[in-house]
Protein backbone atom coordinates (compact mmCIF):
# COMPACT_ATOMS: atom_id res chain seq x y z
CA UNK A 1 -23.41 12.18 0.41
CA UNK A 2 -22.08 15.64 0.69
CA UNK A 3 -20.33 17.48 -1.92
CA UNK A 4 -18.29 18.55 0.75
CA UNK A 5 -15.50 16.17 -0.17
CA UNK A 6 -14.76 18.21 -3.00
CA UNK A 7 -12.61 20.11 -0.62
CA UNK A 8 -10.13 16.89 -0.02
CA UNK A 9 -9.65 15.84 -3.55
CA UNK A 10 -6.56 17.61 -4.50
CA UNK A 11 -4.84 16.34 -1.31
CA UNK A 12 -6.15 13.06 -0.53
CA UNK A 13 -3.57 10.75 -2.04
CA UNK A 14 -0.90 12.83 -0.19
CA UNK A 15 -2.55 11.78 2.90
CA UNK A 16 -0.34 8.81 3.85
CA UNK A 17 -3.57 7.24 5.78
CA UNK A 18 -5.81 7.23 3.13
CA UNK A 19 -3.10 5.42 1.50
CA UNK A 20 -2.95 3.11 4.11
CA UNK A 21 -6.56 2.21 4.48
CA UNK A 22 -6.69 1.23 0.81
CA UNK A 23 -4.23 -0.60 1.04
CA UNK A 24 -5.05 -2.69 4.33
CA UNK A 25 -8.63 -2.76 2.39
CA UNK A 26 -7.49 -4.45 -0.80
CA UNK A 27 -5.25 -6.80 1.09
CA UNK A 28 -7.82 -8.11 2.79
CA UNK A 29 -10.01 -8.51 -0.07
CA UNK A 30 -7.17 -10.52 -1.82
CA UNK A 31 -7.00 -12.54 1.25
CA UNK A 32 -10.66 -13.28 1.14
CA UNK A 33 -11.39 -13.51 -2.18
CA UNK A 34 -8.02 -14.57 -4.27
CA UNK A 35 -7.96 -11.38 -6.20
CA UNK A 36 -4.32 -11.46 -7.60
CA UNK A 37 -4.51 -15.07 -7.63
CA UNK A 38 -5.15 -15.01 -11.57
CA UNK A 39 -9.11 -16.01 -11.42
CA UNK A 40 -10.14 -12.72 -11.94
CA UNK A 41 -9.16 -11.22 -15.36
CA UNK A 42 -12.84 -11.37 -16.79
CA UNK A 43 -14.22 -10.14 -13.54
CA UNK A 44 -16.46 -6.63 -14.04
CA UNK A 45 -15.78 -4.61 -10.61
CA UNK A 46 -18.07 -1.32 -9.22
CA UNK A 47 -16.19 0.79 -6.81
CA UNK A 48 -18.79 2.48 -5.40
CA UNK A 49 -17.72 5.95 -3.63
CA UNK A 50 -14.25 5.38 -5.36
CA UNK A 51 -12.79 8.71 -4.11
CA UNK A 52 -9.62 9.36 -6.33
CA UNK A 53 -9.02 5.68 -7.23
CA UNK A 54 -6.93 4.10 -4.88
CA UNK A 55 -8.53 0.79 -4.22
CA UNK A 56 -9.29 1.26 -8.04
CA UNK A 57 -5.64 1.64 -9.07
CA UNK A 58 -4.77 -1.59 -6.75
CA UNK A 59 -7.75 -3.76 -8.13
CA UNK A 60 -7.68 -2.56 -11.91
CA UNK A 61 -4.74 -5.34 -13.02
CA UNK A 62 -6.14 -8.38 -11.91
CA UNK A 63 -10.03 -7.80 -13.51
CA UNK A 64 -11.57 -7.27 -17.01
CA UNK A 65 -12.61 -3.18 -15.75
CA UNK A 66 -13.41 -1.33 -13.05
CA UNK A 67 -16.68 1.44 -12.85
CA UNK A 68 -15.55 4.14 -10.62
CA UNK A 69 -18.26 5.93 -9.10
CA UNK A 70 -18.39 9.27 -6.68
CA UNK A 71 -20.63 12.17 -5.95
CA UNK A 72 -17.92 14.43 -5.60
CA UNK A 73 -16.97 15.55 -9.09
CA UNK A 74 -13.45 16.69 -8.03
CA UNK A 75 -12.41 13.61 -6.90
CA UNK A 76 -13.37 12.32 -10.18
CA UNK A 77 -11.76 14.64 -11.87
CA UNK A 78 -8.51 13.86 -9.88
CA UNK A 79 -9.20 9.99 -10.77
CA UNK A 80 -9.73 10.76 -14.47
CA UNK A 81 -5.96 12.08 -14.55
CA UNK A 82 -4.56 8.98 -13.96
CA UNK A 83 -5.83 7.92 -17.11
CA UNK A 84 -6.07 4.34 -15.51
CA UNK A 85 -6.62 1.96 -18.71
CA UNK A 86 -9.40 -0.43 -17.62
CA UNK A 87 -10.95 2.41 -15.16
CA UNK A 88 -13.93 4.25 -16.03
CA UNK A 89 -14.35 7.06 -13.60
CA UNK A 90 -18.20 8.34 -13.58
CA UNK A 91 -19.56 11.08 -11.44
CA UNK A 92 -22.70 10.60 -10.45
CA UNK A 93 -24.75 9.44 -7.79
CA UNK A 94 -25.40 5.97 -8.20
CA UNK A 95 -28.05 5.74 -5.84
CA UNK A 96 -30.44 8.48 -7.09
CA UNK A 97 -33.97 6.90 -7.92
CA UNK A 98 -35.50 10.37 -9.15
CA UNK A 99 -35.81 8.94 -12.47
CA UNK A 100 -33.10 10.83 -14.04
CA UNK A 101 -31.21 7.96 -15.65
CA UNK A 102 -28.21 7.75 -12.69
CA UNK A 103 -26.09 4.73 -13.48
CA UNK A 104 -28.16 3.27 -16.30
CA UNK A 105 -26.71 0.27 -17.46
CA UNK A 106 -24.15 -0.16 -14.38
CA UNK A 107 -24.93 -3.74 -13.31
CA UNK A 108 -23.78 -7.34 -13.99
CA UNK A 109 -21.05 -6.51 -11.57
CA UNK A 110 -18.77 -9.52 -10.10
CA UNK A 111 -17.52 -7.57 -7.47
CA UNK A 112 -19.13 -4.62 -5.72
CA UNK A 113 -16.36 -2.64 -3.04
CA UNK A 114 -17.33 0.72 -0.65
CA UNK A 115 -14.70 1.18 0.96
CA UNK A 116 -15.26 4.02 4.18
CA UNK A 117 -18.25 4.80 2.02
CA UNK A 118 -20.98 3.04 3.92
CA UNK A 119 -20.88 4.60 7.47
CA UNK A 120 -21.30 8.14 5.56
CA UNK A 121 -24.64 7.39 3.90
CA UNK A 122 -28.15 8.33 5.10
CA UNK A 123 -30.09 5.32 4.57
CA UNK A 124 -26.99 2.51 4.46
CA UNK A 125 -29.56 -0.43 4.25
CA UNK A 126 -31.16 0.89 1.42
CA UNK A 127 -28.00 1.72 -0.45
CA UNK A 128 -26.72 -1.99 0.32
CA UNK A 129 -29.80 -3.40 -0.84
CA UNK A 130 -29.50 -1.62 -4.43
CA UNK A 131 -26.09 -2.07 -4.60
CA UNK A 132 -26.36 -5.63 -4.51
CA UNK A 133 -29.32 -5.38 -6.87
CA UNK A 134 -26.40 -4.67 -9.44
CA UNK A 135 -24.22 -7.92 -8.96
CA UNK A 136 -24.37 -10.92 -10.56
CA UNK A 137 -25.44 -13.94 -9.69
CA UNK A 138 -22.82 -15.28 -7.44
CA UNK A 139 -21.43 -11.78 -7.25
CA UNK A 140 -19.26 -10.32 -4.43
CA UNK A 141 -20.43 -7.07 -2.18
CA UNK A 142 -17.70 -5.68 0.49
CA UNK A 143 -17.31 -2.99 2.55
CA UNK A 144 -15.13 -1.82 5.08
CA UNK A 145 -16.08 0.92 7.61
CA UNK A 146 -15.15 2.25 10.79
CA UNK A 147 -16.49 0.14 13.85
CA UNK A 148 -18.63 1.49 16.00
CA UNK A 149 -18.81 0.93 19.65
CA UNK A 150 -22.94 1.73 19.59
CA UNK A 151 -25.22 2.26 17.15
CA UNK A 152 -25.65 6.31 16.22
CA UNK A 153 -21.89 6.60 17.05
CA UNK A 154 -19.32 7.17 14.18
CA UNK A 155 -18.92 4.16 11.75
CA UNK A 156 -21.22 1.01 12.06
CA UNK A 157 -21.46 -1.50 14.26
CA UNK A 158 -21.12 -5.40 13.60
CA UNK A 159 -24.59 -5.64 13.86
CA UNK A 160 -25.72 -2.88 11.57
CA UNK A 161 -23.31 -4.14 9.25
CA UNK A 162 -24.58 -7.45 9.34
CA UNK A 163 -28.63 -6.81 9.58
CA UNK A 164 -27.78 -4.87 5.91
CA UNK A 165 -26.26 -7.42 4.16
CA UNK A 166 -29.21 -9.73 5.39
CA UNK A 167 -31.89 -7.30 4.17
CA UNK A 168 -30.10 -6.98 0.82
CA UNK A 169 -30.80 -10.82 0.20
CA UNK A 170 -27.00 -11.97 0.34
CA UNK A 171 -25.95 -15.24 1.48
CA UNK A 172 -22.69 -16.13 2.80
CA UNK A 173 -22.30 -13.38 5.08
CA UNK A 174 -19.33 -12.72 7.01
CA UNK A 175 -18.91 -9.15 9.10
CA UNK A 176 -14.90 -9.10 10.84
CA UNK A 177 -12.36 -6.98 12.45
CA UNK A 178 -10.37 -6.13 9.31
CA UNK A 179 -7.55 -4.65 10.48
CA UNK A 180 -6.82 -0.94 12.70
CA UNK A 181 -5.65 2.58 12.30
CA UNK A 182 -3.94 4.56 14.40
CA UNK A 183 -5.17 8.31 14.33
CA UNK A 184 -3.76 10.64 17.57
CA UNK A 185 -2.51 7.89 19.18
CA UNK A 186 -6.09 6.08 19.10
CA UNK A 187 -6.70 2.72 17.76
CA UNK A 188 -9.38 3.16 14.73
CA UNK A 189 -10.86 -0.65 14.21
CA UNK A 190 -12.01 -1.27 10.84
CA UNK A 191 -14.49 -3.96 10.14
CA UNK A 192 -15.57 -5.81 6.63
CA UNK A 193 -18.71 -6.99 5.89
CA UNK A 194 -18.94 -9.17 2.83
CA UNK A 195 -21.80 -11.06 1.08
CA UNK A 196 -22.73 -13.40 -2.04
CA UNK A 197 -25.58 -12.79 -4.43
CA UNK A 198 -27.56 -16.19 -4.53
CA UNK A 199 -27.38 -17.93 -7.95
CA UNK A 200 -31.04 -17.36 -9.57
């Protein structure tokens, strides 16, 4: 991903959408998978493309930690401020297989989330399938992007979404109209795709 986000950090959690989306995002995780329902507190969690935090922050009380993890080192460094307890805020790019070491020991993850992160990366299926290379057994992956009417347009489409999660080996998949943003007076669909590592 572009370093290019660099230039939103310092005002992204003014930006009363941003705020939104995480929070439409983490209420329909909880509605999905019971996260403040109290089953949770020795769950590890990977936010992958974390931004500054925000589905962190909302996740972080209900599970053992959180790994925060985003290319862009300022929105790191606006994360790291908040001095969340259980959040460990990382920059680096999770994803890079050049040898250099990038996310050594972050696996044995529960739950995996990408929230708006997915639709943004150059080879999605690829990133899906290592992502879920670093959950558990039984282990969550979830994303939530902007729908796409056609493939190449902005965002994915259900079937993208869905032919991903397939490749990546994960069971149980489900790929739905989350909920919708309202940008200029346009209706912005978001969808979720979710799926389950198979017990080994």
């Amino acid at each position: 991903m572009s370093d290019d986000w660099n230039d939103y950090a310092d005002g992204w959690d003014g930006n009363s959408d941003v705020r939104t989306y995480a929070a439409r995002a983490f209420a329909a995780l909880d509605a999905y998978a019971g996260i403040t329902g109290g089953g949770w507190q020795d769950k590890r969690v990977l936010d992958f493309g974390c931004g500054t935090g925000l589905l962190s922050d909302k996740l972080a009380p209900h599970v053992r930690d959180v790994a925060a993890v985003d290319t862009s080192d300022r929105m790191i460094a606006v994360l790291q401020e908040k001095a969340l307890p259980n959040v460990q805020a990382l920059h680096l790019d999770i994803l890079d297989s050049s040898g250099q070491g990038a996310g050594e020991g972050l696996s044995g993850f529960d739950l995996i989330c990408a929230s708006s992160v997915c639709g943004f990366l150059p080879d999605y299926k690829s990133a899906v399938a290592a992502l879920a290379g670093r959950l558990n057994s039984g282990g969550l992956f979830v994303q939530w992007d902007w729908l796409a009417p056609e493939e190449g347009g902005s965002g994915l489409t259900e079937q993208q979404v869905r032919d991903a999660l397939r490749d990546a080996d994960l069971g149980s998949i489900r790929v739905e109209h989350a909920f919708t943003m309202e940008a200029g007076g346009q209706a912005m669909p978001v969808l979720m795709g979710s799926g389950v590592r198979a017990a080994e």
